[in-house]
Protein backbone atom coordinates (compact mmCIF):
# COMPACT_ATOMS: atom_id res chain seq x y z
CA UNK A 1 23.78 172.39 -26.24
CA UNK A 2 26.69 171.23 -23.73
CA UNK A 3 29.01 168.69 -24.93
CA UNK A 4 28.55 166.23 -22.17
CA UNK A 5 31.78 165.41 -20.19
CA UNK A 6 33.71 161.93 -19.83
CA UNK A 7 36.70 160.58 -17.97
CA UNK A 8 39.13 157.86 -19.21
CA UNK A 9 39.61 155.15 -16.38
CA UNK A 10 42.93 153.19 -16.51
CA UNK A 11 42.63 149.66 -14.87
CA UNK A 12 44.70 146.78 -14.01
CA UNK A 13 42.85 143.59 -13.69
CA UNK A 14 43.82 139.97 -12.57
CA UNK A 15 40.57 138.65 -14.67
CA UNK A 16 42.87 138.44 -18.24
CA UNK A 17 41.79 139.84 -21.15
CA UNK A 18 41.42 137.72 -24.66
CA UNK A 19 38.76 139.41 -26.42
CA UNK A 20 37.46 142.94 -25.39
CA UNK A 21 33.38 142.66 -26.88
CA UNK A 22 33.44 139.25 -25.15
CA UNK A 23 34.88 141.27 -21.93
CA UNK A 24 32.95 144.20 -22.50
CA UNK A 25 29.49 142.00 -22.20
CA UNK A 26 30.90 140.43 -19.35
CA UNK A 27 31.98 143.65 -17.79
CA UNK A 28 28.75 145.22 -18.56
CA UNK A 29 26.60 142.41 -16.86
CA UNK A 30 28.88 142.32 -13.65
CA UNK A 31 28.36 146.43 -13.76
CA UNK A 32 24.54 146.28 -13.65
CA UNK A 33 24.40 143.30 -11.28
CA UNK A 34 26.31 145.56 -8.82
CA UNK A 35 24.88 149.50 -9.50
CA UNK A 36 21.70 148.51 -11.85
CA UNK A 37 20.33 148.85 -14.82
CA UNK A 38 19.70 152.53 -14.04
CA UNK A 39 23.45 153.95 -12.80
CA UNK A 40 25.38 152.07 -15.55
CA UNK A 41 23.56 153.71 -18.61
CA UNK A 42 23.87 156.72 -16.24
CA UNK A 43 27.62 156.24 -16.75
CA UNK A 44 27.67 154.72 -20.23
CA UNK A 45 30.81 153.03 -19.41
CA UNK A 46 32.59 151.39 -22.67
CA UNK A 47 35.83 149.34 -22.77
CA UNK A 48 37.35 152.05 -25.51
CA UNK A 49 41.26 150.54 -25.37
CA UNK A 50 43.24 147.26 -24.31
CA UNK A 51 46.60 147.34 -23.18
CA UNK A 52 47.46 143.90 -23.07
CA UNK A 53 45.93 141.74 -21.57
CA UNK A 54 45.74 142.89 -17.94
CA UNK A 55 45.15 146.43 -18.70
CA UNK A 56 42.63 148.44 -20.34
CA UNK A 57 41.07 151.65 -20.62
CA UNK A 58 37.41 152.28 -19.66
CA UNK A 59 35.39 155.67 -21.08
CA UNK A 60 32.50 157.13 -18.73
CA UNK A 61 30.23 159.99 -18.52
CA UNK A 62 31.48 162.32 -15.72
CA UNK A 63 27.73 162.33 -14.02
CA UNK A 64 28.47 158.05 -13.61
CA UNK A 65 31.62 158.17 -13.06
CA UNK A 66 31.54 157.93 -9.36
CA UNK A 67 29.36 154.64 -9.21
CA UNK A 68 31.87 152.94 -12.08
CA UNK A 69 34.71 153.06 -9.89
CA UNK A 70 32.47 152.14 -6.81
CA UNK A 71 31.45 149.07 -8.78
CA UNK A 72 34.90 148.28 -10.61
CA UNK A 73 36.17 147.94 -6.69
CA UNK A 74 33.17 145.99 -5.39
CA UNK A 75 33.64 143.69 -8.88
CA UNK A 76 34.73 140.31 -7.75
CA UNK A 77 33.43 137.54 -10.08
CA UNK A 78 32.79 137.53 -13.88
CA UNK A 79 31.62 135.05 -16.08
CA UNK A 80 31.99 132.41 -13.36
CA UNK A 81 35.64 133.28 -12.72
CA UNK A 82 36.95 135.23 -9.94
CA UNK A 83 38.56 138.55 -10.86
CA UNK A 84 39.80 142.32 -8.93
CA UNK A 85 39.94 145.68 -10.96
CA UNK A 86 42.42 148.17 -9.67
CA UNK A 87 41.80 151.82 -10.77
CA UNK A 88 45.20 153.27 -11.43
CA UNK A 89 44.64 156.94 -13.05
CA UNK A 90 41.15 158.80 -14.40
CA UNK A 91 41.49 161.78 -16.59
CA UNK A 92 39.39 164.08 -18.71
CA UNK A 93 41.94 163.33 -21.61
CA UNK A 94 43.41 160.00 -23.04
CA UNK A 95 46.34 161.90 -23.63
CA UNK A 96 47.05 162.03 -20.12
CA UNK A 97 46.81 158.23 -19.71
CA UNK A 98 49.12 157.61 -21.76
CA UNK A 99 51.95 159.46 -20.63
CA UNK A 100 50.77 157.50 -17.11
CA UNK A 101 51.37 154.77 -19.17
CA UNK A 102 55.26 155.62 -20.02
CA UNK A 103 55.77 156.81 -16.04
CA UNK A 104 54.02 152.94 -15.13
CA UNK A 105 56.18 151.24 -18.32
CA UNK A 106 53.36 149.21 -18.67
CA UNK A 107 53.42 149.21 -22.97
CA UNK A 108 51.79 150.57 -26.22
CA UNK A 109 48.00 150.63 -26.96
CA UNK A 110 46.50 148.54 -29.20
CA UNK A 111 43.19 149.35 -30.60
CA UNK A 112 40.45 146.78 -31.44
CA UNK A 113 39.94 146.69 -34.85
């Protein structure tokens, strides 16, 4: 069986970030409203890493990853509030992302526990 194949999404946001499973409901409600029900488990995007708390790192399957970025872009209001997601840099590895992160400055990861 083939492994199935992801890409690691790094994203600025103007929406700020306080906790990431309250976000990542949020984010996955704003996804569906935008691309359905259908696309996004397509994708089976996850919020896998937070930066701080304008930055984070998103995880999709490479067959959804089109539509996630489509809908990250067309994103404008969450939870009531109004918000804009900037992709920065995809990549097949994290690894890669974070030596974006060191050319951006932008800081250290910090996992949810």
């Amino acid at each position: 069986m083939m492994r199935t194949k992801r890409r690691y999404i790094l994203v600025e946001s103007l929406y700020g970030i306080s906790d990431i499973r309250d976000f990542g409901k949020e984010l996955s409600a704003g996804m569906i409203s935008i691309i359905g029900q259908i696309r996004f488990h397509k994708s089976n995007l996850r919020v896998i890493e937070v930066i701080d708390d304008t930055h984070f790192i998103l995880k999709a399957d490479l067959d959804g990853y089109g539509d996630s970025v489509v809908a990250l872009a067309m994103l404008k209001r969450l939870a009531g509030k109004e918000c804009a997601f900037y992709t920065l840099k995809s990549s097949g590895t994290l690894r890669a992302l974070r030596s974006h992160l060191d050319e951006l400055g932008i800081g250290t990861i910090k996992k949810d526990a």
